[in-house]
Protein backbone atom coordinates (compact mmCIF):
# COMPACT_ATOMS: atom_id res chain seq x y z
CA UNK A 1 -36.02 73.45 -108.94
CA UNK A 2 -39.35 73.59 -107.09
CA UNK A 3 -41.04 77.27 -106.03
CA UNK A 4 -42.85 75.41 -103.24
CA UNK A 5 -42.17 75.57 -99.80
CA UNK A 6 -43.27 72.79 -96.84
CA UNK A 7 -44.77 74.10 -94.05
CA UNK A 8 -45.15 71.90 -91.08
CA UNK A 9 -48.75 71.46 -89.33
CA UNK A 10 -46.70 71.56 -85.94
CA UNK A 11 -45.48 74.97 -86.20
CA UNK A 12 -48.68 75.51 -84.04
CA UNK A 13 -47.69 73.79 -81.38
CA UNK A 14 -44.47 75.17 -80.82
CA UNK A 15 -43.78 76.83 -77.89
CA UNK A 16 -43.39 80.16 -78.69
CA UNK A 17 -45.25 80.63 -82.49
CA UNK A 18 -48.62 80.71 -81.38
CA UNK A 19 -47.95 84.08 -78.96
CA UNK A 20 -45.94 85.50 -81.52
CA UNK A 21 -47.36 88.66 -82.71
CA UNK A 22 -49.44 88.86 -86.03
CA UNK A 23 -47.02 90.79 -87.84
CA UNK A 24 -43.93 88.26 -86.79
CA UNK A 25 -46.28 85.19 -87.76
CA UNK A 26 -46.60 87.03 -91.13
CA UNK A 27 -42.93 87.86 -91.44
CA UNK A 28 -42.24 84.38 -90.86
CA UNK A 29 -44.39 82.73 -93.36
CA UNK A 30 -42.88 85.58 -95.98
CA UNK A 31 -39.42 84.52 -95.14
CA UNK A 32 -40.79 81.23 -95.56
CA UNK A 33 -42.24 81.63 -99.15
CA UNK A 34 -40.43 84.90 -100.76
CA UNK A 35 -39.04 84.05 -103.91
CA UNK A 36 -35.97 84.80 -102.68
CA UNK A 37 -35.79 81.79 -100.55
CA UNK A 38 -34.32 78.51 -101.53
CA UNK A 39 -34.79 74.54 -100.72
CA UNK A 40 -31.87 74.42 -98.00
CA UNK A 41 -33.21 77.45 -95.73
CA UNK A 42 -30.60 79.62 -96.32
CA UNK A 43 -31.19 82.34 -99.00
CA UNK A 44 -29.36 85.71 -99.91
CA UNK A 45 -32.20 88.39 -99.32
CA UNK A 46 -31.50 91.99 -98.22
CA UNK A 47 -33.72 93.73 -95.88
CA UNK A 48 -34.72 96.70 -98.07
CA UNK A 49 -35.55 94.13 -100.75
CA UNK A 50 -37.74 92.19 -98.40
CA UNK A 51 -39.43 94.97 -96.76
CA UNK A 52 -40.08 96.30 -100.46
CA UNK A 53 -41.78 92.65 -101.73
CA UNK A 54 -43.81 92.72 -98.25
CA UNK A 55 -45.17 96.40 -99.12
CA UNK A 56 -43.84 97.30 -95.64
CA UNK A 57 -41.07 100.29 -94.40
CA UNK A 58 -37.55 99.38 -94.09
CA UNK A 59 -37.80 100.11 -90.20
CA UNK A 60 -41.11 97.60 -89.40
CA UNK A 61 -39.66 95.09 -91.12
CA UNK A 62 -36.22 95.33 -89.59
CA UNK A 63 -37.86 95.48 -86.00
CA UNK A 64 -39.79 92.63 -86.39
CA UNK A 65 -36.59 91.08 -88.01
CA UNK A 66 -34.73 91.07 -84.79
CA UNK A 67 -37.62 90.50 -82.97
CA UNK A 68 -37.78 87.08 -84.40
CA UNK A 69 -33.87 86.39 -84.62
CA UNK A 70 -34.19 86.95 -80.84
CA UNK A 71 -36.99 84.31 -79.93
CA UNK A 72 -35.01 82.04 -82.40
CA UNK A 73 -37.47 81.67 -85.16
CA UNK A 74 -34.25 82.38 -87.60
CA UNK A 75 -30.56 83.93 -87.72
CA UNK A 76 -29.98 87.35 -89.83
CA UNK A 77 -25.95 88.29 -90.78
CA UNK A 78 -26.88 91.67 -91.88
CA UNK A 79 -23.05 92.24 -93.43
CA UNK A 80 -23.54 89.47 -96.14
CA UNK A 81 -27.50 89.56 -96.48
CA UNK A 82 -28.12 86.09 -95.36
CA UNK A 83 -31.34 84.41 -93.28
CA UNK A 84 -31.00 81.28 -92.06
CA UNK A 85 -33.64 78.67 -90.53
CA UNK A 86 -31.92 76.89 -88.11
CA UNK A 87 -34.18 74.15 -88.14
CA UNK A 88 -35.05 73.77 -91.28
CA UNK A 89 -33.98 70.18 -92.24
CA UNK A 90 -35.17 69.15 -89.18
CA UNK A 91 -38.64 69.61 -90.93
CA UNK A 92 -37.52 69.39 -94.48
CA UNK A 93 -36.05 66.51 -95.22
CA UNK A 94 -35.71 66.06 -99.44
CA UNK A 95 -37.74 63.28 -100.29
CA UNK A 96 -34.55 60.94 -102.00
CA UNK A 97 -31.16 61.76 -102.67
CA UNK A 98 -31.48 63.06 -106.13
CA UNK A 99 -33.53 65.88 -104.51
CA UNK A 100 -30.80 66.92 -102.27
CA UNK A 101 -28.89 67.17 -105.46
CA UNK A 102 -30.62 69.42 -106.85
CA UNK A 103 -31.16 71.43 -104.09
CA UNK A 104 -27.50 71.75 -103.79
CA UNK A 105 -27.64 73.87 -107.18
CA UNK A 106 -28.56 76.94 -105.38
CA UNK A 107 -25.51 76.54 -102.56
CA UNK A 108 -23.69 79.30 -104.42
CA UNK A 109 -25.90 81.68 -104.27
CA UNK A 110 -25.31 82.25 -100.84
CA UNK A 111 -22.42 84.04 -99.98
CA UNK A 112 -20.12 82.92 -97.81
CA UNK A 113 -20.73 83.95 -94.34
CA UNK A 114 -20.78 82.20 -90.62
CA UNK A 115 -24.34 81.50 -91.28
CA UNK A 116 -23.60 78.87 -94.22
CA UNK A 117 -20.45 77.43 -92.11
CA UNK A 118 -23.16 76.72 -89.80
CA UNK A 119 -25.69 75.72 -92.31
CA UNK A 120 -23.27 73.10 -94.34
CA UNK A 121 -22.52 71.34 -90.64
CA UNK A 122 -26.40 71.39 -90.01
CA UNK A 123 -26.86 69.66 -93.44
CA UNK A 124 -23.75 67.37 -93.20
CA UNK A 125 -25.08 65.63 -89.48
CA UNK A 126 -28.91 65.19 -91.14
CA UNK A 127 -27.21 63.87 -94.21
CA UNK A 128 -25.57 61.04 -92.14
CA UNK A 129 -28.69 60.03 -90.27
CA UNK A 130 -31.12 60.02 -93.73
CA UNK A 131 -28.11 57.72 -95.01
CA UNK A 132 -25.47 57.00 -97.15
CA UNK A 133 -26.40 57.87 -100.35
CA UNK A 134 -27.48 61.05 -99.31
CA UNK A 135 -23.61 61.75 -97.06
CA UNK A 136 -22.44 60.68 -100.66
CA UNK A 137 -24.68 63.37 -102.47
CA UNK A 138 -22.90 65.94 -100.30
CA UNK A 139 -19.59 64.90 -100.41
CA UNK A 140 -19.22 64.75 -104.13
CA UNK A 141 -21.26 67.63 -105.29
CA UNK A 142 -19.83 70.14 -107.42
CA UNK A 143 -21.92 73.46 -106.16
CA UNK A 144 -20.90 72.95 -102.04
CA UNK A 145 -18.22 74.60 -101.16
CA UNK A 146 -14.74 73.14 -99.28
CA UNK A 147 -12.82 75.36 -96.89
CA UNK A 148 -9.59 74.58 -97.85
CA UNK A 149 -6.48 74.22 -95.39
CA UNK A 150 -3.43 76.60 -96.39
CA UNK A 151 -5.56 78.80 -99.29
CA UNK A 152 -8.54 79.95 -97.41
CA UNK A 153 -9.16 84.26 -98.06
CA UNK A 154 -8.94 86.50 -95.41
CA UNK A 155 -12.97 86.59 -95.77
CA UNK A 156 -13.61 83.26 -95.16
CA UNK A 157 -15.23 81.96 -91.53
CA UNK A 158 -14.18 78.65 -90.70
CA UNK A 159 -15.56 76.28 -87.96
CA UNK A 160 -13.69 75.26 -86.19
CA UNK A 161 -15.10 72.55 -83.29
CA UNK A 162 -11.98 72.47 -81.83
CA UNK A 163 -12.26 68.37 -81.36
CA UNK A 164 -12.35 65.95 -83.14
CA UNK A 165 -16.20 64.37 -83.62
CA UNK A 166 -16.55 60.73 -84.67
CA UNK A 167 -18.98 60.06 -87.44
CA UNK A 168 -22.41 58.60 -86.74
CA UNK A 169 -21.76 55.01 -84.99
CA UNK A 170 -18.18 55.13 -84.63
CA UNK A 171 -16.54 55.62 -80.80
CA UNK A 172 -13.68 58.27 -80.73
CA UNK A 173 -9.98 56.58 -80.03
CA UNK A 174 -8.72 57.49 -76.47
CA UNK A 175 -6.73 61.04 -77.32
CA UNK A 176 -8.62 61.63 -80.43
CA UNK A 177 -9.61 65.31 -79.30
CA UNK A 178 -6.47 67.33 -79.12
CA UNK A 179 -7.56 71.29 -78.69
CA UNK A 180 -6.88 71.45 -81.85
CA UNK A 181 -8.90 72.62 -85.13
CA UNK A 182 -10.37 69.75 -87.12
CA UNK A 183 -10.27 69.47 -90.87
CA UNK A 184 -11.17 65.94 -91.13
CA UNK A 185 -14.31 65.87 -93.32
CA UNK A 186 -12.36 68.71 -95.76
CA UNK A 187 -9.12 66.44 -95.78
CA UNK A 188 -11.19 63.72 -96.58
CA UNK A 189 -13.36 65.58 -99.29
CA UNK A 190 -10.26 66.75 -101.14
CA UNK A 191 -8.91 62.76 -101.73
CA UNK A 192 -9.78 61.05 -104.54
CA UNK A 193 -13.43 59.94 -104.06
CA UNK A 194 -12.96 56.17 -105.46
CA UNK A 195 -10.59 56.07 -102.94
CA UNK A 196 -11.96 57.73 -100.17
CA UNK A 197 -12.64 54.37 -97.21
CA UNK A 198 -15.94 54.41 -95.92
CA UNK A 199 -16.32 57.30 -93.28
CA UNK A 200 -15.38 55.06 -90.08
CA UNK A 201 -12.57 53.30 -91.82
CA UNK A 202 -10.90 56.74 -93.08
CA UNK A 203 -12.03 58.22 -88.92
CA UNK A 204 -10.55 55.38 -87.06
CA UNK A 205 -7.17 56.17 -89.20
CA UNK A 206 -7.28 60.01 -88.46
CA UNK A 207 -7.90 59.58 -85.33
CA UNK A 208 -5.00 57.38 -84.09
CA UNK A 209 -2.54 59.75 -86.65
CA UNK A 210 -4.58 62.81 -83.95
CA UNK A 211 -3.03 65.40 -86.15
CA UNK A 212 -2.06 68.88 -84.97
CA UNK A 213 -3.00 71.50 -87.72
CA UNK A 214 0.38 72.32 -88.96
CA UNK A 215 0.42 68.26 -89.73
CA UNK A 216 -3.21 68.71 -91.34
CA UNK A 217 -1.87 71.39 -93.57
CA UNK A 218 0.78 69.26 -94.95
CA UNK A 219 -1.69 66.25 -95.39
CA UNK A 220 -3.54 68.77 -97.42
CA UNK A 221 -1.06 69.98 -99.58
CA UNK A 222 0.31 66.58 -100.11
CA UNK A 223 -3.02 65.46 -101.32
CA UNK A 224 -3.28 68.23 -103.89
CA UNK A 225 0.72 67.61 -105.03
CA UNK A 226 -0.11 63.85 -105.61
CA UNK A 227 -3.71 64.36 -107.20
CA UNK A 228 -1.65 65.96 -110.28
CA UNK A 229 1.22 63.95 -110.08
CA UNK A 230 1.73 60.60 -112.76
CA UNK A 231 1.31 58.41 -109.91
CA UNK A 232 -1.89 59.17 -109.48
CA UNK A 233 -3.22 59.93 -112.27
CA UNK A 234 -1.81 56.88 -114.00
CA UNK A 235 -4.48 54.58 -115.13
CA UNK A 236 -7.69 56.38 -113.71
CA UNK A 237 -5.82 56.73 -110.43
CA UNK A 238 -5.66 52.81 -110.15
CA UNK A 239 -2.37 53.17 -107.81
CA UNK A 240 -4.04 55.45 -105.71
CA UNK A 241 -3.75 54.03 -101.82
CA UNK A 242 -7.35 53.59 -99.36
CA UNK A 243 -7.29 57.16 -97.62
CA UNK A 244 -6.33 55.25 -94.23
CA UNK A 245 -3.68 53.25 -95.70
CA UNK A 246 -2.53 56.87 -96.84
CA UNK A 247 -2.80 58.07 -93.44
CA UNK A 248 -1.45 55.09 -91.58
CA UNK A 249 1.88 55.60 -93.90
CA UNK A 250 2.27 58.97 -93.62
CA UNK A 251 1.68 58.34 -97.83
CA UNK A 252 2.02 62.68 -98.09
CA UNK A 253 5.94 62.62 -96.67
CA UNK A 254 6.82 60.04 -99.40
CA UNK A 255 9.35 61.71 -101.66
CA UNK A 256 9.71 59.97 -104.12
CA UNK A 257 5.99 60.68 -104.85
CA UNK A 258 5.19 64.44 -103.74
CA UNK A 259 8.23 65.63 -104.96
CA UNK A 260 7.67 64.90 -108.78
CA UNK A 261 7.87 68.11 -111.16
CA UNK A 262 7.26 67.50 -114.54
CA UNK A 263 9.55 68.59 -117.64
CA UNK A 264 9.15 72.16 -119.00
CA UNK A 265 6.84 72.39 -121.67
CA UNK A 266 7.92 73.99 -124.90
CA UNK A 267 8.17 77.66 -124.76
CA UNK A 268 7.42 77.87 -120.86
CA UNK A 269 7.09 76.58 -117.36
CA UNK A 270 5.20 73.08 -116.65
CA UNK A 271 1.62 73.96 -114.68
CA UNK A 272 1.72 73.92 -110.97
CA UNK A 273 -0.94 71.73 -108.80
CA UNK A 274 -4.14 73.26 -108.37
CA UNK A 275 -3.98 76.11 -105.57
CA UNK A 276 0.11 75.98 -105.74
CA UNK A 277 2.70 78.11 -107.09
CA UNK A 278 6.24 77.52 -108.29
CA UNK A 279 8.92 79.75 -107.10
CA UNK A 280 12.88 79.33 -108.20
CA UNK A 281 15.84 78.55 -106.04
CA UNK A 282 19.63 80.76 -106.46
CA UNK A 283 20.18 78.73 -109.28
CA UNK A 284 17.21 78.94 -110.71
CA UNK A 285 15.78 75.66 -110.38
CA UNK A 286 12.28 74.86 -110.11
CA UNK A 287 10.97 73.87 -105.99
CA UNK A 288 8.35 71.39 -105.62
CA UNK A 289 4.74 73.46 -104.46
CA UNK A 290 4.92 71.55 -101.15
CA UNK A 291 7.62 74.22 -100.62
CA UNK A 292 6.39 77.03 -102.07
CA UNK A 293 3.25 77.30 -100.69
CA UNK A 294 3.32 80.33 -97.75
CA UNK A 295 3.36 78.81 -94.36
């Protein structure tokens, strides 16, 4: 990964840089190019360790710190140690997908916090107007997180838009936005990716399905049930439905495939779907994970 950072000509002619005072021009180009920084603007850095590489006190660095979080030069969570450049891909865009990729190697690094909720959206809207291949970067990588519906910690800050918001070129369905919190892209994330529909084919199904969140749970844990079961797994997930034929069928109520449980392995209990557990009824039986999971 590069140790370089860009730094935009124009940053002179923004509106409110050039009065900035020396030392919060310095502490910006330091936040810019500490070591502890990272390609996607969002780094894990705490104060004392900052103020320590500048050669400055805890208490000058911290005032100019807020000083600049209040003009809007950046965004501090103090809690999880994270500094965030708002507006960072809007100057830093990575030159071809493959770059993206590997900037993506340094997502977990960050913790999770409000700050990379906000971040991942920020990256997720460029990443649809620099194209498709770089949506598809995103969408498939291995080091960005997914919040996921029904097994999210009690740590985790999610979201939420509260409507529903079409992708890039596609118009919203009349009653598309319901109030209601919108898991789309993570729904959509979580099915099998050869599968997946192109973005406005998989929307135009969500949106006429408009589902309320205790329907966007079950969608979810349906999805997980069936990625493990044999009938989709059969054949490199060959029978696997288009993700808006899935939703136009309801395919996650069908029982005859979310409520396969496999035969008990010798000398214990068959493995549960990812994120699910098994439980026993009075008799001892085993229940399917789609009912086991806590409401």
């Amino acid at each position: 990964m590069s140790r370089y950072r860009a730094i935009h000509c124009l940053v002179w002619q923004d509106d409110k840089f050039p009065s900035a005072g020396d030392d919060l021009q310095l502490l910006w180009f330091h936040l810019k190019t500490t070591p502890f920084s990272t390609p996607l603007g969002i780094f894990y850095a705490p104060i004392a360790g900052l103020a320590s590489e500048k050669h400055w006190t805890e208490e000058r660095y911290r005032r100019r710190l807020v000083e600049g979080s209040v003009k809007g030069f950046w965004k501090v969570d103090e809690t999880s140690h994270v500094v965030y450049f708002p507006n960072y891909f809007r100057y830093n865009k990575p030159d071809n997908p493959k770059v993206l990729q590997s900037w993506l190697k340094c997502w977990d690094e960050v913790p999770v916090c409000g700050l990379k909720d906000e971040c991942y959206q920020q990256l997720t809207s460029y990443c649809r107007e620099w194209g498709e291949n770089y949506t598809k970067v995103l969408d498939t990588s291995p080091y960005t997180y997914r919040v996921r519906i029904g097994n999210v910690p009690d740590t985790v800050t999610v979201t939420v838009t509260g409507t529903v918001t079409a992708p890039k070129g596609v118009r919203a369905p009349a009653g598309a936005n319901n109030g209601e919190e919108n898991h789309f892209s993570d729904v959509r994330k979580e099915y099998p990716a050869h599968r997946r529909d192109t973005e406005s084919v998989a929307f135009d199904s969500w949106a006429r399905l408009n589902p309320d969140l205790d329907t966007q749970k079950l969608i979810m844990r349906g999805i997980l049930a069936l990625k493990e079961s044999e009938s989709w797994t059969r054949d490199k997930g060959r029978y696997v439905p288009g993700f808006a034929k899935f939703l136009d069928s309801r395919g996650w109520e069908a029982a005859e495939l979310v409520r396969e449980i496999p035969p008990d392995p010798p000398g214990g209990e068959p493995k549960p779907p990812r994120g699910m557990k098994w439980k026993r009824d009075e008799n001892g039986e085993l229940v399917h994970p789609m009912e086991a999971v806590p409401k």
